[in-house]
C-alpha atoms as a PDB file:
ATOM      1  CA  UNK A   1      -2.645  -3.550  14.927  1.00  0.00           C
ATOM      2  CA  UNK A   2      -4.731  -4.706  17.949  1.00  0.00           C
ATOM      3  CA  UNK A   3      -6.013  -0.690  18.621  1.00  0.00           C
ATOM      4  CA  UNK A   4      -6.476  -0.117  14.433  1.00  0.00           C
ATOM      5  CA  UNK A   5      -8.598  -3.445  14.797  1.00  0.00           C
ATOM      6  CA  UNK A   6     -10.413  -2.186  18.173  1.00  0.00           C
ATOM      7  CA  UNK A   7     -11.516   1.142  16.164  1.00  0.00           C
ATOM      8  CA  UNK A   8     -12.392  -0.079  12.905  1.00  0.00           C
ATOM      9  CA  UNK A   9     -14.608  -2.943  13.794  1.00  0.00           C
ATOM     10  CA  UNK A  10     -14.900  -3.473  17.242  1.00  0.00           C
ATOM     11  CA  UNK A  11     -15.833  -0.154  18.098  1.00  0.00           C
ATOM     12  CA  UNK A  12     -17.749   1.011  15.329  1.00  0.00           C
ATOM     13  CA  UNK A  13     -21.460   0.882  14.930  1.00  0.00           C
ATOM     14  CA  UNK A  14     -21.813  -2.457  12.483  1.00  0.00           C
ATOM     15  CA  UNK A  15     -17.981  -2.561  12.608  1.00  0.00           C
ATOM     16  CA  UNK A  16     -18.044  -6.524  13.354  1.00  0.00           C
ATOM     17  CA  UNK A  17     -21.115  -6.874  10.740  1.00  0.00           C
ATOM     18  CA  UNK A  18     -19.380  -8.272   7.350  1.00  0.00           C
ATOM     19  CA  UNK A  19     -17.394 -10.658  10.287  1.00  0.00           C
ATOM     20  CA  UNK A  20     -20.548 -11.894  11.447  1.00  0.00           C
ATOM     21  CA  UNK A  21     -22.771 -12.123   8.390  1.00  0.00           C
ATOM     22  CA  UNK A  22     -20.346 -14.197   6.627  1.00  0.00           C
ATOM     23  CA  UNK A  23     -19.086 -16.566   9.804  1.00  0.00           C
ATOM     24  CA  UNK A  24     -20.558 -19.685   8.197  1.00  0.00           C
ATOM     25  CA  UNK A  25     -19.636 -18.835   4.329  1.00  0.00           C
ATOM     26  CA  UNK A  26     -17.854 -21.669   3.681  1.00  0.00           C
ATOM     27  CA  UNK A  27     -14.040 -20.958   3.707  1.00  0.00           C
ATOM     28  CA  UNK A  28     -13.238 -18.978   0.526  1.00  0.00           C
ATOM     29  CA  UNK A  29      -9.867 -16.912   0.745  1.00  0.00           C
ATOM     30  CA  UNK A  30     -11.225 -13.877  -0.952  1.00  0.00           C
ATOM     31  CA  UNK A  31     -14.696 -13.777   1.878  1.00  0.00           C
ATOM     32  CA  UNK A  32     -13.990 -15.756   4.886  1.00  0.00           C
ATOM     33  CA  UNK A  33     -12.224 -13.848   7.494  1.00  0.00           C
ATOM     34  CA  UNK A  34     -11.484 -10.264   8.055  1.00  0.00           C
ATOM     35  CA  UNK A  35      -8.319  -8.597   6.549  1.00  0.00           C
ATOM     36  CA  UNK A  36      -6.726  -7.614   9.571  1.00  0.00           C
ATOM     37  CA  UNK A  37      -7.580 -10.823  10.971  1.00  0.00           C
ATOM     38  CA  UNK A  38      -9.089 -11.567  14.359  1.00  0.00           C
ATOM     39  CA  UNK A  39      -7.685 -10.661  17.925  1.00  0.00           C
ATOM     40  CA  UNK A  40      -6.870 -14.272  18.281  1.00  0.00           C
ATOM     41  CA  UNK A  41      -4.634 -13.921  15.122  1.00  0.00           C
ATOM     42  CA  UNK A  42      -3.044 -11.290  16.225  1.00  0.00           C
ATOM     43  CA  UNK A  43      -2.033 -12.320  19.745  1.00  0.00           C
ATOM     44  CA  UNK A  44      -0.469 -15.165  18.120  1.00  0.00           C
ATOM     45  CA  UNK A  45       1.759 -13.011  15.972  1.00  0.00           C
ATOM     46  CA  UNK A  46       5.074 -11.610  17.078  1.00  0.00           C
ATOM     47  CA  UNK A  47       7.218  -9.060  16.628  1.00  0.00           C
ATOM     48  CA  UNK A  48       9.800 -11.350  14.394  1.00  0.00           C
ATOM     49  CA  UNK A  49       6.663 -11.992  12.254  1.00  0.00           C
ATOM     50  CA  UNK A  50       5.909  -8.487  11.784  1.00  0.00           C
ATOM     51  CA  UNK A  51       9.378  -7.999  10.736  1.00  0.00           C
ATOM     52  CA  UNK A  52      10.021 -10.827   8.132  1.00  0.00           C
ATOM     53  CA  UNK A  53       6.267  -9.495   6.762  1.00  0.00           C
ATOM     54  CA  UNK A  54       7.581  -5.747   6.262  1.00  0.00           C
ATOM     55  CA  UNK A  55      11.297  -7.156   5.260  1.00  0.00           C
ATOM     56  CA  UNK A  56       9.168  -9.551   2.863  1.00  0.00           C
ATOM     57  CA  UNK A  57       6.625  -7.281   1.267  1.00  0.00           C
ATOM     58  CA  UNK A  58       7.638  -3.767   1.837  1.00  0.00           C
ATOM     59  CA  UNK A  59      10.269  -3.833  -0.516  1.00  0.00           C
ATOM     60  CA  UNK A  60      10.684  -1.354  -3.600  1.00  0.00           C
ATOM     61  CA  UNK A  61      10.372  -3.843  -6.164  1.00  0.00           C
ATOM     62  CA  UNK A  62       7.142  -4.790  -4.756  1.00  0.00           C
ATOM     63  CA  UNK A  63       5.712  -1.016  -4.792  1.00  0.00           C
ATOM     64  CA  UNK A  64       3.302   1.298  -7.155  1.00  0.00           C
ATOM     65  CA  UNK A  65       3.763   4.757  -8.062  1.00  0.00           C
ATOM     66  CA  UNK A  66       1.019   6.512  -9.996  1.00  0.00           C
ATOM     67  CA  UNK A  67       1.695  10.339 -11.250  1.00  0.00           C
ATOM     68  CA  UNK A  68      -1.511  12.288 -12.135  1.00  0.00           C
ATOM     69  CA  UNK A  69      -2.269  15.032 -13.001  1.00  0.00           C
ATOM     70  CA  UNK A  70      -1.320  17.967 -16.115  1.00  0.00           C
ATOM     71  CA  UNK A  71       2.610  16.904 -16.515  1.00  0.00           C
ATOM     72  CA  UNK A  72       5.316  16.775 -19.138  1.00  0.00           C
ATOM     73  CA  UNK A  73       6.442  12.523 -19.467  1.00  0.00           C
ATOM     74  CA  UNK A  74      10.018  13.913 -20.019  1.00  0.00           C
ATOM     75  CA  UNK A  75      10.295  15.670 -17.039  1.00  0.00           C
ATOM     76  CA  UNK A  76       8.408  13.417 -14.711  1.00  0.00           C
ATOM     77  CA  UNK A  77      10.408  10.556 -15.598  1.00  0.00           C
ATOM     78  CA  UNK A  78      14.264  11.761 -14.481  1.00  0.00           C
ATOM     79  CA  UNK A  79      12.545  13.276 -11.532  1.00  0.00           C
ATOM     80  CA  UNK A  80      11.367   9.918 -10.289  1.00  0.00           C
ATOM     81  CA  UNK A  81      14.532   8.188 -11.453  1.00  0.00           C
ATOM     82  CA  UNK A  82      16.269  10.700  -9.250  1.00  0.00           C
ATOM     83  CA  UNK A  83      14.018  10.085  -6.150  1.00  0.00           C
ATOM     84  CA  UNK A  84      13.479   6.614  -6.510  1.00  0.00           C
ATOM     85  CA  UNK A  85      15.910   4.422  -8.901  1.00  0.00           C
ATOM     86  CA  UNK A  86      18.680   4.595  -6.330  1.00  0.00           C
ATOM     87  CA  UNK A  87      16.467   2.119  -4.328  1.00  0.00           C
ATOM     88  CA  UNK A  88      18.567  -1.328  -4.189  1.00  0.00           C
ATOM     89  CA  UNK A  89      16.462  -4.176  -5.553  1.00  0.00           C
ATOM     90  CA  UNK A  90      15.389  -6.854  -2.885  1.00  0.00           C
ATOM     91  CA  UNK A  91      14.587 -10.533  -3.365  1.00  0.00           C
ATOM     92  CA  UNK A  92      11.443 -11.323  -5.528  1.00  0.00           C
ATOM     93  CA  UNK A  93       8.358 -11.047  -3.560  1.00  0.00           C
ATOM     94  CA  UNK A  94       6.891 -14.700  -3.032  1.00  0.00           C
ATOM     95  CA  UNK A  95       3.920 -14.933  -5.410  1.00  0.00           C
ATOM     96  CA  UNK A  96       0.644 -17.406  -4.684  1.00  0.00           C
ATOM     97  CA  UNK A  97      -0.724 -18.567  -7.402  1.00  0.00           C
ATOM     98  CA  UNK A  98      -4.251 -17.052  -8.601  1.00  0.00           C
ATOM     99  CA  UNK A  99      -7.225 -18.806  -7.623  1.00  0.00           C
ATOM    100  CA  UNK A 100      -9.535 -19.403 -10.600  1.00  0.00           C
END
């Protein structure tokens, strides 16, 4: 995460821009801070993080699947149950609650 953060902001030309134009925004979840977060957040991370995050999140109830393109419903629709409905359930993802 550190190198996908080093070359698509830090090393970019205006890379660290949007970071630095909105530094004193007042804190707003949406605005505030980077997605990928700063180096500082991620040297605090660890390895059991990143693994409770992808155990969390990456689950197949928490995934999208879009089909597009010139297909027949009724033939699409056992194909993907066939690929993808043997996938066992995990917990619920953990939801926050929208921001208004």
């Amino acid at each position: 995460m550190k190198n996908e953060r080093r070359q698509n902001t830090e090393n970019t030309p205006y890379g660290s821009a949007y970071e630095r134009s909105t530094a004193d925004v007042p804190a707003r979840p949406s605005y505030h801070t980077s997605v990928i977060g700063s180096m500082a957040d991620l040297d605090r991370g660890s390895v059991a993080d990143v693994q409770h995050f992808f155990a969390t999140y990456y689950v197949p109830n928490n995934g999208s699947l879009v089909v597009a393109g010139d297909f027949d419903p009724a033939k699409i629709k056992p194909y993907i149950a066939r690929l993808f409905g043997t996938l066992p359930r995990r917990p619920a993802v953990p939801r926050k609650p929208s921001v208004a």
